[in-house]
C-alpha atoms as a PDB file:
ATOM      1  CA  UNK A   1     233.578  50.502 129.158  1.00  0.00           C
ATOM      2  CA  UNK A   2     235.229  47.025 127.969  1.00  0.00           C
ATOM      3  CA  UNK A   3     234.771  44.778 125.745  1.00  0.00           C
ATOM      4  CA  UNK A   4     232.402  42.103 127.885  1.00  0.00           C
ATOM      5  CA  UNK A   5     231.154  44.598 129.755  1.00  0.00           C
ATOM      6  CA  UNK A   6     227.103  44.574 130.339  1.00  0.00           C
ATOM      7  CA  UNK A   7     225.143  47.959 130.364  1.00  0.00           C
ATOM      8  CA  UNK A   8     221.449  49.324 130.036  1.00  0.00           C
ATOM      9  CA  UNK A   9     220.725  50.770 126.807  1.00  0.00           C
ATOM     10  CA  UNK A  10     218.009  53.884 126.945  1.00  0.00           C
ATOM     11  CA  UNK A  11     215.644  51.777 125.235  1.00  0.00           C
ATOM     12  CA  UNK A  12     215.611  49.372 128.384  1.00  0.00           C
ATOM     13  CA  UNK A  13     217.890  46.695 126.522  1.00  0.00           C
ATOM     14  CA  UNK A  14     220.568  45.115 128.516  1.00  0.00           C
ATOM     15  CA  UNK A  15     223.848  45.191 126.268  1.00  0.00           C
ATOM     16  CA  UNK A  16     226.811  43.389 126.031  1.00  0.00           C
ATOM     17  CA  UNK A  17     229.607  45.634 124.792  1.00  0.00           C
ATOM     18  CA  UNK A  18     230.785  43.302 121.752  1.00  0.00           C
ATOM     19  CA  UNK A  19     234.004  45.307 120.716  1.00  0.00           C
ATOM     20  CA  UNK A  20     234.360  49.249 120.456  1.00  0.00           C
ATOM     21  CA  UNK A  21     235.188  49.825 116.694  1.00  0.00           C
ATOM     22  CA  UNK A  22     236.125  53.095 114.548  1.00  0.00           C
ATOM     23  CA  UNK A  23     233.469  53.594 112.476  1.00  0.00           C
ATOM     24  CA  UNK A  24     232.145  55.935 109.635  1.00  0.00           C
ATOM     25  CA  UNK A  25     228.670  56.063 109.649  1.00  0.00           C
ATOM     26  CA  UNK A  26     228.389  60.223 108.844  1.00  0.00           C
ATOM     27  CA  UNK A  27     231.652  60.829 107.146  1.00  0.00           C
ATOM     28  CA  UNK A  28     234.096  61.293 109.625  1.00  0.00           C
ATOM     29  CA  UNK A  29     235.681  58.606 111.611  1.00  0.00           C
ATOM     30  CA  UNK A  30     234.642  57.941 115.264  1.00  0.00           C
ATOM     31  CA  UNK A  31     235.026  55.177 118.309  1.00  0.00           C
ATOM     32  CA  UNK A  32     231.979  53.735 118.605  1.00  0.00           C
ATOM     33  CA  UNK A  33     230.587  50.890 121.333  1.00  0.00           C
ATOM     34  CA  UNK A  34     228.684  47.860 119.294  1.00  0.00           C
ATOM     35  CA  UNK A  35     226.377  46.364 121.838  1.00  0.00           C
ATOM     36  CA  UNK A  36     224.753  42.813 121.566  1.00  0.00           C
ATOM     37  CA  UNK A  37     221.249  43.015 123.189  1.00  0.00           C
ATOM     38  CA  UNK A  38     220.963  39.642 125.427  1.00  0.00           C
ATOM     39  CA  UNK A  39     217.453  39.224 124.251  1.00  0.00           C
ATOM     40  CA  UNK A  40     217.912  39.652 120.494  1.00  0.00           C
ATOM     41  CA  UNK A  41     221.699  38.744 119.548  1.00  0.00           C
ATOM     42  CA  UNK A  42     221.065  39.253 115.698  1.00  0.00           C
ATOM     43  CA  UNK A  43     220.482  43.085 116.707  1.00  0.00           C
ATOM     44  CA  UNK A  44     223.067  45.395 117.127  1.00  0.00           C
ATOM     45  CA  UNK A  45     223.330  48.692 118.651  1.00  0.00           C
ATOM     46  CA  UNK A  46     226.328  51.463 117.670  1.00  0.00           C
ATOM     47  CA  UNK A  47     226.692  54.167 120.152  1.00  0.00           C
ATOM     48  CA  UNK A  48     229.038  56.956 119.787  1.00  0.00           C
ATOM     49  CA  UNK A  49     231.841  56.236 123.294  1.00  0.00           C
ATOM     50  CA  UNK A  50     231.469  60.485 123.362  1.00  0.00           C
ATOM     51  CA  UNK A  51     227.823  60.290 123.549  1.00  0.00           C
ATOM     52  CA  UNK A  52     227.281  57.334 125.978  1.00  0.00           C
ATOM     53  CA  UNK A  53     226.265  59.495 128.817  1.00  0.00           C
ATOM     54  CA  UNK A  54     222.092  59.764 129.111  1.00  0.00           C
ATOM     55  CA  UNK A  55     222.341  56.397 126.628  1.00  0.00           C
ATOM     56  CA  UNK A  56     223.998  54.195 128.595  1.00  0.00           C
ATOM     57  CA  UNK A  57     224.183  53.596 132.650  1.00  0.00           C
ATOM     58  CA  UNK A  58     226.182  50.797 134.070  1.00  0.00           C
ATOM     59  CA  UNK A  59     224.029  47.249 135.407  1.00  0.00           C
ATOM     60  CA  UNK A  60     223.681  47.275 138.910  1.00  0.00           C
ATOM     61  CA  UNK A  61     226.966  45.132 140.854  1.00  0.00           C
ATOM     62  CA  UNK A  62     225.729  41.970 142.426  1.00  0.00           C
ATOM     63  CA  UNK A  63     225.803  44.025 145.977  1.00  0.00           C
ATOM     64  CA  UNK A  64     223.626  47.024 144.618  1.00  0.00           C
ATOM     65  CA  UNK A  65     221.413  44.116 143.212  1.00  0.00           C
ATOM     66  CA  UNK A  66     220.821  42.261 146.245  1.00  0.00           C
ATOM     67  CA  UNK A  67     220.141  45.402 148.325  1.00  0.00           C
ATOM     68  CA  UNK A  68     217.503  46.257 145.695  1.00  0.00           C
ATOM     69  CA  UNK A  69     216.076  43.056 146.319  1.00  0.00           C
ATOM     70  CA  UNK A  70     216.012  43.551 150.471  1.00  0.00           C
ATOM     71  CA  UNK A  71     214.771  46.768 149.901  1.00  0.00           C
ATOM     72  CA  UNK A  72     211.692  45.809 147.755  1.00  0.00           C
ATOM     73  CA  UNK A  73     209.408  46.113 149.670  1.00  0.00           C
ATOM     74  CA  UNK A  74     210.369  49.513 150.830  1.00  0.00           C
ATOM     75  CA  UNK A  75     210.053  50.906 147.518  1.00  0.00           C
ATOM     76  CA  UNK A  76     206.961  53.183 146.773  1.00  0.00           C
ATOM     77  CA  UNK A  77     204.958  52.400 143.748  1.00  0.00           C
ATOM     78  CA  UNK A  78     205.022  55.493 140.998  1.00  0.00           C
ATOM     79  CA  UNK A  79     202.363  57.875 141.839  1.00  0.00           C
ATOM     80  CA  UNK A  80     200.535  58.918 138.774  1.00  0.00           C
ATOM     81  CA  UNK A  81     199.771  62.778 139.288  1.00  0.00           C
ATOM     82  CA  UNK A  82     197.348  62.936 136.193  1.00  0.00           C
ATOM     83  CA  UNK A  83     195.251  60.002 134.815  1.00  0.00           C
ATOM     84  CA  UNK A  84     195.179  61.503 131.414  1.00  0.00           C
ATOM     85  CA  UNK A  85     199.198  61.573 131.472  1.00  0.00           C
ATOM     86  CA  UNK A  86     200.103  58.354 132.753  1.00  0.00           C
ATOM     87  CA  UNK A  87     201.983  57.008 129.755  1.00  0.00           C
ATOM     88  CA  UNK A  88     203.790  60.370 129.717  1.00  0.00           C
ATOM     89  CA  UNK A  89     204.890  59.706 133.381  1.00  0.00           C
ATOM     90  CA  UNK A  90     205.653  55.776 133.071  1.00  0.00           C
ATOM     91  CA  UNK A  91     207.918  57.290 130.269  1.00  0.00           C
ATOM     92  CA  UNK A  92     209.436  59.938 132.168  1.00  0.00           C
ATOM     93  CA  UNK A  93     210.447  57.718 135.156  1.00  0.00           C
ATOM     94  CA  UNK A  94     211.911  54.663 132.983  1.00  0.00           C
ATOM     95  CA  UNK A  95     213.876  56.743 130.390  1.00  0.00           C
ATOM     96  CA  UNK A  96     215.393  58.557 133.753  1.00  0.00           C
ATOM     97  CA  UNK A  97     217.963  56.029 133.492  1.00  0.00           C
ATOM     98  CA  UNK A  98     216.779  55.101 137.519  1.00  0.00           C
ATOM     99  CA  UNK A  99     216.638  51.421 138.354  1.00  0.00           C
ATOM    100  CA  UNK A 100     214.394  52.396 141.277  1.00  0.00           C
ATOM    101  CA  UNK A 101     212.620  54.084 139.094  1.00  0.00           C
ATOM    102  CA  UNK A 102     211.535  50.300 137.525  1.00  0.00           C
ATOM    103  CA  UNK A 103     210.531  48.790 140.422  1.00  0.00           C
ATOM    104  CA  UNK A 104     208.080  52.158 141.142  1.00  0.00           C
ATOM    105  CA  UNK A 105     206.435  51.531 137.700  1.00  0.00           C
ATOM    106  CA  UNK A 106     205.832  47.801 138.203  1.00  0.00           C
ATOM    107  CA  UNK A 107     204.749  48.138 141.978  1.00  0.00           C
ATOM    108  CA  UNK A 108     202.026  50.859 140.163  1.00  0.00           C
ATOM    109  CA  UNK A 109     200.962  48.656 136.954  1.00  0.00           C
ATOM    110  CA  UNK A 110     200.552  45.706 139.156  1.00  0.00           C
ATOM    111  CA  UNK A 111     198.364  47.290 141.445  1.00  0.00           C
ATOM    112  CA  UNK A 112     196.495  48.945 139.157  1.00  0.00           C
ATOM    113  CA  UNK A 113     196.528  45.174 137.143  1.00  0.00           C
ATOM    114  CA  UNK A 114     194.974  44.288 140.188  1.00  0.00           C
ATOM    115  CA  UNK A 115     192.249  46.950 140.670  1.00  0.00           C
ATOM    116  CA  UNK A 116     191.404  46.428 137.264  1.00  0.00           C
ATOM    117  CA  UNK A 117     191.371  42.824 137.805  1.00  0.00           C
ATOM    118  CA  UNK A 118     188.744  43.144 140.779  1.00  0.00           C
ATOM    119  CA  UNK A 119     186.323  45.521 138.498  1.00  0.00           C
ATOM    120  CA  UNK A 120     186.320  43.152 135.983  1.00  0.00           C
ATOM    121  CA  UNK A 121     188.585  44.385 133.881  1.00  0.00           C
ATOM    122  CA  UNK A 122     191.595  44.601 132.150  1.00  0.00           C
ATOM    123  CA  UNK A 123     195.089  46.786 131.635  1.00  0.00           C
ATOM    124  CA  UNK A 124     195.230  48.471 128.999  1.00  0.00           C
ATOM    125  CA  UNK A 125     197.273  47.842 125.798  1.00  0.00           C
ATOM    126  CA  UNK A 126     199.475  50.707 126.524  1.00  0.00           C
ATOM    127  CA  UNK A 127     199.972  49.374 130.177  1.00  0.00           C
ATOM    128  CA  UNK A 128     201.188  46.402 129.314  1.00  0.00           C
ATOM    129  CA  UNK A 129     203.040  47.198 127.204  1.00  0.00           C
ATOM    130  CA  UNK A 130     204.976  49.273 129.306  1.00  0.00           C
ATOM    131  CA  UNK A 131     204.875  46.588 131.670  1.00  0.00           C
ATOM    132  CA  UNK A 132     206.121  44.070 129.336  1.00  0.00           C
ATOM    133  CA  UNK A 133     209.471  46.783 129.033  1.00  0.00           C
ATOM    134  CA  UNK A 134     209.883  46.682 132.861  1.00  0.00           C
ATOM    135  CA  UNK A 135     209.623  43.159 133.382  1.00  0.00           C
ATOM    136  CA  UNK A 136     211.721  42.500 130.644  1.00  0.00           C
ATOM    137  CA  UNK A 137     214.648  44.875 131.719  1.00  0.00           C
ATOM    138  CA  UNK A 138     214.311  43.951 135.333  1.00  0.00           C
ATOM    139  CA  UNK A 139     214.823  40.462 134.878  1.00  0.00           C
ATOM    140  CA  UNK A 140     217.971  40.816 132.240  1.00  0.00           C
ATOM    141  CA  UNK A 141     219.355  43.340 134.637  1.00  0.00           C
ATOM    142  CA  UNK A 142     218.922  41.938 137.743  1.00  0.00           C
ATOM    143  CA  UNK A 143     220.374  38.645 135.172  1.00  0.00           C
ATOM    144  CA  UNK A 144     223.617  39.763 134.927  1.00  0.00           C
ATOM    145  CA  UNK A 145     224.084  40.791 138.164  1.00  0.00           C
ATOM    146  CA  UNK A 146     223.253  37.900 140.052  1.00  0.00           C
ATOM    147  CA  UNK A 147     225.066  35.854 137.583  1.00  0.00           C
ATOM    148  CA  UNK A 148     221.515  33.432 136.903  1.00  0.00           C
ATOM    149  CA  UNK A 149     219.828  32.789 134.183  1.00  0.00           C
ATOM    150  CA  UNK A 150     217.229  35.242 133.438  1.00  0.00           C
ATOM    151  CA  UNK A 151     214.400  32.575 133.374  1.00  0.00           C
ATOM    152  CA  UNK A 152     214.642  32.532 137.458  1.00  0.00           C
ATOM    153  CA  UNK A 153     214.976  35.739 137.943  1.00  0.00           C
ATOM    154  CA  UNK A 154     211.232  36.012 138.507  1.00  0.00           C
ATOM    155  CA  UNK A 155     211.204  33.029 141.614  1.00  0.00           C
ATOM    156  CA  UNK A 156     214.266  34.929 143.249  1.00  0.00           C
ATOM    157  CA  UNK A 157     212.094  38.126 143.343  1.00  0.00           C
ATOM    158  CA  UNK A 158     208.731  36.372 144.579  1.00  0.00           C
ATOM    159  CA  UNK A 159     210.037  34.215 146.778  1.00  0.00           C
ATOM    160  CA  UNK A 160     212.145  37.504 148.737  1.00  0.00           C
ATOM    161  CA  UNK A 161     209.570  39.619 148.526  1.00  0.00           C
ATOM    162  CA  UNK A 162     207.481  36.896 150.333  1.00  0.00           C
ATOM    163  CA  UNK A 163     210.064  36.426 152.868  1.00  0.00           C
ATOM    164  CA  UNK A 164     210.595  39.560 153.386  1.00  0.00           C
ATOM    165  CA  UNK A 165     206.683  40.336 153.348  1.00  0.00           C
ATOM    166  CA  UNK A 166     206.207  37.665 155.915  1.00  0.00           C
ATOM    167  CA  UNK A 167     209.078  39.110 158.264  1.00  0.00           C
ATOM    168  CA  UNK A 168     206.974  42.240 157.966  1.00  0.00           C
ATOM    169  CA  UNK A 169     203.616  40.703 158.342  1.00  0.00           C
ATOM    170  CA  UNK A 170     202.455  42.685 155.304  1.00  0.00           C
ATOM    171  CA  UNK A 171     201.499  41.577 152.118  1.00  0.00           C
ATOM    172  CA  UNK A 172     203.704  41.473 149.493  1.00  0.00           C
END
């Protein structure tokens, strides 16, 4: 990685790589990559360049990010294989470092958003919050790699998924 470069932090952040600096944080010198998070610039993150592997995972290219897009609505929601594990399992899939992996646990929360929505009720805190992680790294990611702001990210993804959805004659 290079200075400018974007990437995907494990925590879901989408990084800037500020500079890559020698460092001693434990007594011993080391190269480390300073990231700027786009949505908090006062934060920084320091990762180790030898232990960026399982941390860090490039942002998708502007082709990879437009075939996501066509392929929406192709894209299985996460099944949940046991109710009482389902924060375990959003977990597992979005620390798996697997872009697809994001679009499977929003397709699930906002169906099950919706379910909940036509008994009356409401996600829980724990689902939204996880939601509230997707969205947010989904719409920084896909950001940077369409080169727009991240603000209409959102109205790209509708407004293709309802094209696409209407080419289909499905819902979307």
């Amino acid at each position: 990685m290079n200075k400018g470069d974007y990437t995907v932090h494990w925590s879901g952040k989408v990084c800037r790589v500020d500079e890559i600096a020698e460092m001693d944080f434990t007594g011993a010198k080391r190269q480390y990559l300073v990231l700027l998070p786009i949505r908090d610039k006062s934060e920084k993150i320091y990762v180790p360049i030898e232990k960026t592997e399982g941390v860090l995972r490039p942002v998708l290219s502007r082709e990879a990010a437009e075939a996501l897009i066509a392929g929406f609505g192709e894209i299985e929601p996460l099944q949940i294989q046991d109710e009482k594990q389902r924060a375990q399992e959003y977990k597992e899939a979005f620390y798996s470092q697997d872009y697809i992996n994001l679009v499977r646990i929003a397709k699930e929360l906002y169906q099950r958003r919706e379910r909940r929505s036509r008994a009356g009720k409401k996600l829980p805190s724990r689902d939204m919050q996880m939601m509230s992680l997707v969205e947010k790294t989904l719409e920084e990611e896909m950001a940077v790699a369409l080169g727009v702001p991240a603000g209409e990210v959102r109205e790209i993804l509708e407004e293709r998924s309802r094209s696409a959805a209407e080419e289909a004659g499905t819902d979307f």
